[in-house]
C-alpha atoms as a PDB file:
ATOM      1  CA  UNK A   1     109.570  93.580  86.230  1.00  0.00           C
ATOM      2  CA  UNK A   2     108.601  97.157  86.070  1.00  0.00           C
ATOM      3  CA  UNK A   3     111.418  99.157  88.627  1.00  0.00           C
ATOM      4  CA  UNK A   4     110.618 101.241  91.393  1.00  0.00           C
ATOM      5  CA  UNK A   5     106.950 100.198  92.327  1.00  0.00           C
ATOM      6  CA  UNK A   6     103.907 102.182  93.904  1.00  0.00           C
ATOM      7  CA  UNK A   7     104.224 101.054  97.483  1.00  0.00           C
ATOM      8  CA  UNK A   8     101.277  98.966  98.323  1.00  0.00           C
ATOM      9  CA  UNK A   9     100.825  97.724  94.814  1.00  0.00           C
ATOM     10  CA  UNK A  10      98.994  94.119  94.874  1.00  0.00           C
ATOM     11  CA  UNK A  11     101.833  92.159  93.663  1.00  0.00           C
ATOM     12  CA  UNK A  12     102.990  87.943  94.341  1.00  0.00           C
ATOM     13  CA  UNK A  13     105.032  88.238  96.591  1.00  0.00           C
ATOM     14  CA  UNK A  14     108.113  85.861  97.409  1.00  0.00           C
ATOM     15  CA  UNK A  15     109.257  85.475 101.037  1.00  0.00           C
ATOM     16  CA  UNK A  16     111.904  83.733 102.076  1.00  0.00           C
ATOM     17  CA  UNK A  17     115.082  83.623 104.536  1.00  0.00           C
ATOM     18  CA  UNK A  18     117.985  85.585 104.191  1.00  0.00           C
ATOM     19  CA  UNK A  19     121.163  84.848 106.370  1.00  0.00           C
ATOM     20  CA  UNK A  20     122.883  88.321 105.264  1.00  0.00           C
ATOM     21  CA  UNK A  21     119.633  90.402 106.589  1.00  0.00           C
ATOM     22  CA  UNK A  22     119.174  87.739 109.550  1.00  0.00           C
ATOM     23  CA  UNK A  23     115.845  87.000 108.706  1.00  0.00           C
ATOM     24  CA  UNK A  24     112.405  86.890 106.317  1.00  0.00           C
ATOM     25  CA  UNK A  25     112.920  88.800 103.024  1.00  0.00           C
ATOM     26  CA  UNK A  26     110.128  89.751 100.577  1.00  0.00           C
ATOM     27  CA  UNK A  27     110.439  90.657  96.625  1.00  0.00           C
ATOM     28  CA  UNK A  28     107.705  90.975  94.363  1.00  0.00           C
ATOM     29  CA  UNK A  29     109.284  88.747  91.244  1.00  0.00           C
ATOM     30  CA  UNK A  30     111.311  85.981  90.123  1.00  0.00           C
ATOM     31  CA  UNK A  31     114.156  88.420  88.600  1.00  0.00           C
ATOM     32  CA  UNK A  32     114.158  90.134  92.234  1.00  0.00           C
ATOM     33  CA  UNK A  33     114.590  87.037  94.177  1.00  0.00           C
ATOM     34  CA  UNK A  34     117.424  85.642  91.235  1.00  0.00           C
ATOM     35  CA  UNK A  35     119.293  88.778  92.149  1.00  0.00           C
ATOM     36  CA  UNK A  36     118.846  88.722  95.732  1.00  0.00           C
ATOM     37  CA  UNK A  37     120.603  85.339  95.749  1.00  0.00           C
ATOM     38  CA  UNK A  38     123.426  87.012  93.922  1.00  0.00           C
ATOM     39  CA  UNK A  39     123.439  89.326  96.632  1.00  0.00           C
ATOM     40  CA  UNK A  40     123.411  86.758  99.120  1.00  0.00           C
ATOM     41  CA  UNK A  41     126.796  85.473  97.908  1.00  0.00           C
ATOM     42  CA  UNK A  42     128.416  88.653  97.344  1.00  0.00           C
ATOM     43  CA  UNK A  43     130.932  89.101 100.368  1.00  0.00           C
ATOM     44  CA  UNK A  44     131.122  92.866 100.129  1.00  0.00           C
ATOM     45  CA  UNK A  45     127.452  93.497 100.593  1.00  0.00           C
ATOM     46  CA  UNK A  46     127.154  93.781 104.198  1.00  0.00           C
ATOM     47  CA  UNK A  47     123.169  93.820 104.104  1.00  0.00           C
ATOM     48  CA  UNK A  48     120.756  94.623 101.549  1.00  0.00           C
ATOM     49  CA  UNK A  49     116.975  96.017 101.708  1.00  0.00           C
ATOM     50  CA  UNK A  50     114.674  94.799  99.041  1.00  0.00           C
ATOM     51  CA  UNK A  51     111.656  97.172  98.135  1.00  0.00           C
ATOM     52  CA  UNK A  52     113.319 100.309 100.048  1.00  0.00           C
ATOM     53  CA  UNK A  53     110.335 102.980 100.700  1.00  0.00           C
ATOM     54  CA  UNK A  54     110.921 106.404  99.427  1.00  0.00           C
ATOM     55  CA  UNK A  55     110.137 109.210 101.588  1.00  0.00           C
ATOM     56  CA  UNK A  56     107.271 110.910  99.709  1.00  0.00           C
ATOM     57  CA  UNK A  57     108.246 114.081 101.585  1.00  0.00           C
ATOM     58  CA  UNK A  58     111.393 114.515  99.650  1.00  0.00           C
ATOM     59  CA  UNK A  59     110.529 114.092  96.157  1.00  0.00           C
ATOM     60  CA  UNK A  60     109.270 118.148  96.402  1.00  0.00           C
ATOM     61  CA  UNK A  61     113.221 118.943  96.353  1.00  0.00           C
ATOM     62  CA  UNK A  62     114.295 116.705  93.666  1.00  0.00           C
ATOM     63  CA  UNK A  63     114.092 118.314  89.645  1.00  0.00           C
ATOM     64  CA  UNK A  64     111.015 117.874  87.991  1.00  0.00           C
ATOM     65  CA  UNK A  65     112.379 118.098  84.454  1.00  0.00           C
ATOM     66  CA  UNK A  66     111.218 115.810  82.096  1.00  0.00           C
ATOM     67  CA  UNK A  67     109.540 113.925  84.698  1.00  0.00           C
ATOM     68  CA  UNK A  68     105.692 113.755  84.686  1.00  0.00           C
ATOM     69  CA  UNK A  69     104.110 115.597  87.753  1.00  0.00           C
ATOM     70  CA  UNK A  70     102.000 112.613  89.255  1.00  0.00           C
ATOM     71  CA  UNK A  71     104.714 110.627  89.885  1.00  0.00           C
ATOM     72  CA  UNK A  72     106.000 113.086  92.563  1.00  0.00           C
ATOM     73  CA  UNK A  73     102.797 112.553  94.561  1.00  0.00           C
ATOM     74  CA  UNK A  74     103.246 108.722  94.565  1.00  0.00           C
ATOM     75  CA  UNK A  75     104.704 106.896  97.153  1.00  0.00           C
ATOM     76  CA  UNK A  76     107.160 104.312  95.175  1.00  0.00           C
ATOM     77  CA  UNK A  77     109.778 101.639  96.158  1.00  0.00           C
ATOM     78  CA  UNK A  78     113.110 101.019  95.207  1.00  0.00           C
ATOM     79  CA  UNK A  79     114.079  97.141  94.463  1.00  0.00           C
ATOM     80  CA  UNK A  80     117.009  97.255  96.586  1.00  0.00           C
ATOM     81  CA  UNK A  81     119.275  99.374  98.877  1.00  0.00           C
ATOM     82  CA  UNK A  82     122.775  97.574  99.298  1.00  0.00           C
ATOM     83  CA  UNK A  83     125.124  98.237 102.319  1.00  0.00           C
ATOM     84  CA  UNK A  84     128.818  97.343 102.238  1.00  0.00           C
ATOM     85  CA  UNK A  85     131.481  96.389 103.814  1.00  0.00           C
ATOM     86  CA  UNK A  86     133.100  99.733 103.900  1.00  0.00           C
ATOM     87  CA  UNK A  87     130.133 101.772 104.800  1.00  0.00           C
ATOM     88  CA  UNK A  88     128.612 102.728 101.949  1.00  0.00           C
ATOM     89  CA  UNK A  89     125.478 102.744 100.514  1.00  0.00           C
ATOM     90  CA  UNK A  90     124.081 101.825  97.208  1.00  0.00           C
ATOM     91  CA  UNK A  91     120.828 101.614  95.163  1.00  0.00           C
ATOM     92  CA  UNK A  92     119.993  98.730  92.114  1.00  0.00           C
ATOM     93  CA  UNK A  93     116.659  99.150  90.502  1.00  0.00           C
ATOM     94  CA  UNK A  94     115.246  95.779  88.492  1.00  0.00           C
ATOM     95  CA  UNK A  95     114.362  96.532  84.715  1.00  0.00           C
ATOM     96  CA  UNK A  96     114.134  94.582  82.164  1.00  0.00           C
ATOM     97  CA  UNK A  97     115.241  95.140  78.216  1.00  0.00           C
ATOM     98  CA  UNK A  98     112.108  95.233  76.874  1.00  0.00           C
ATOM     99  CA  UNK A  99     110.928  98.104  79.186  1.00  0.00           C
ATOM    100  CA  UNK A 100     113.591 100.166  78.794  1.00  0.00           C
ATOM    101  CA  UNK A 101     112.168 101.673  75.351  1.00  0.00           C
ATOM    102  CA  UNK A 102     109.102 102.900  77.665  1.00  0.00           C
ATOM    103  CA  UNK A 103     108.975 106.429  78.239  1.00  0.00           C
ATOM    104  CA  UNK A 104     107.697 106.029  81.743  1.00  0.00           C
ATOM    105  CA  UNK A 105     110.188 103.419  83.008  1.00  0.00           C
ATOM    106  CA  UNK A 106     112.744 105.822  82.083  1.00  0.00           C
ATOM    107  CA  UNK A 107     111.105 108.650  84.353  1.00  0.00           C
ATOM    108  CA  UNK A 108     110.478 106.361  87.208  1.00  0.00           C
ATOM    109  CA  UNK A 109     114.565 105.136  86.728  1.00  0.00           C
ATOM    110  CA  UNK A 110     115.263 109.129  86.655  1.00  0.00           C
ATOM    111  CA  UNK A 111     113.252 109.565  89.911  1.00  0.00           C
ATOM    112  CA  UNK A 112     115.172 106.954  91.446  1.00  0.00           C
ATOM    113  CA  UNK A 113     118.501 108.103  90.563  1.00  0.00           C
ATOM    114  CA  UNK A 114     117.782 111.806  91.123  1.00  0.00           C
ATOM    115  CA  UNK A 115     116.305 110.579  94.990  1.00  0.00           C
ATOM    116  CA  UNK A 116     119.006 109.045  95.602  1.00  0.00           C
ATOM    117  CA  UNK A 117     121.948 111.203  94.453  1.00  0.00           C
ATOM    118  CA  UNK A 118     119.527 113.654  96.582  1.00  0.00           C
ATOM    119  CA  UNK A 119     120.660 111.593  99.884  1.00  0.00           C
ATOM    120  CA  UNK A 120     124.043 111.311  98.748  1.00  0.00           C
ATOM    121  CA  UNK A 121     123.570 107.492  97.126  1.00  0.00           C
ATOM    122  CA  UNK A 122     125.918 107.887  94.112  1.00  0.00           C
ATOM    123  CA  UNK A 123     126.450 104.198  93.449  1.00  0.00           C
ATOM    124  CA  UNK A 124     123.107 104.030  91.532  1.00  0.00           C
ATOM    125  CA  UNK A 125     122.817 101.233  88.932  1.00  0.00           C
ATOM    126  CA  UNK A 126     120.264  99.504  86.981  1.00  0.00           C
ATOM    127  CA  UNK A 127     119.941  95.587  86.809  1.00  0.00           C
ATOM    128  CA  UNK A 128     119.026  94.388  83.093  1.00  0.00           C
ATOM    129  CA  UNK A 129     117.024  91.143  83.752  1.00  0.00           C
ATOM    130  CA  UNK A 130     115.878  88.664  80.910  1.00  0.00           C
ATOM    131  CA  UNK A 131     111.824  89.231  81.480  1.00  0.00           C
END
């Protein structure tokens, strides 16, 4: 699973119902629908987005360093934007082992986390999945 997707990226998608959101769901791999059925049985997590849309407008006022240019003229997803049961808000981004020795997963996870922390999202955490 590479984190934090191009939006519009062809991808198989998996669709299915989801009694916390109240309706369809779609994730774009096996690891993203495992952990969305966590989430599912989590009682704290109110409701939870799966591939959250970055607003390409603010990634001008987030740091650049260490992060190659073209990625802040991308438009890119999050995997998933949690609400809970006390209000706030949180962000999990899919990765998996393997892909954390990559130099760009690492950027794209650093884009995420400085976006978020940007909006005031401090509970930011990545998911380690098996593929």
């Amino acid at each position: 699973m590479i984190i934090m997707d191009k939006a519009g990226k062809k991808t198989r998608d998996i669709a299915y119902h989801s009694a916390k959101n109240g309706g369809m769901v779609t994730v774009h791999s096996e690891a993203a629908r495992a952990y969305s059925k966590y989430l599912e049985e989590r009682y704290e997590i109110t409701a939870y987005e799966a591939c959250k849309q970055l607003d390409i407008s603010r990634l001008d006022a987030i740091q650049k360093t260490d992060i190659r240019g073209e990625y802040f003229r991308e438009q890119w997803v999050s995997d998933f934007y949690l609400q809970f049961n006390d209000g706030t808000a949180a962000v999990r981004e899919l990765v998996s082992a393997a892909d954390l020795t990559r130099r760009s997963e690492m950027e794209k996870l650093e884009l995420s986390r400085r976006y978020w922390a940007a909006l005031g999202v401090v509970d930011w955490k990545v998911v380690i999945t098996g593929q």
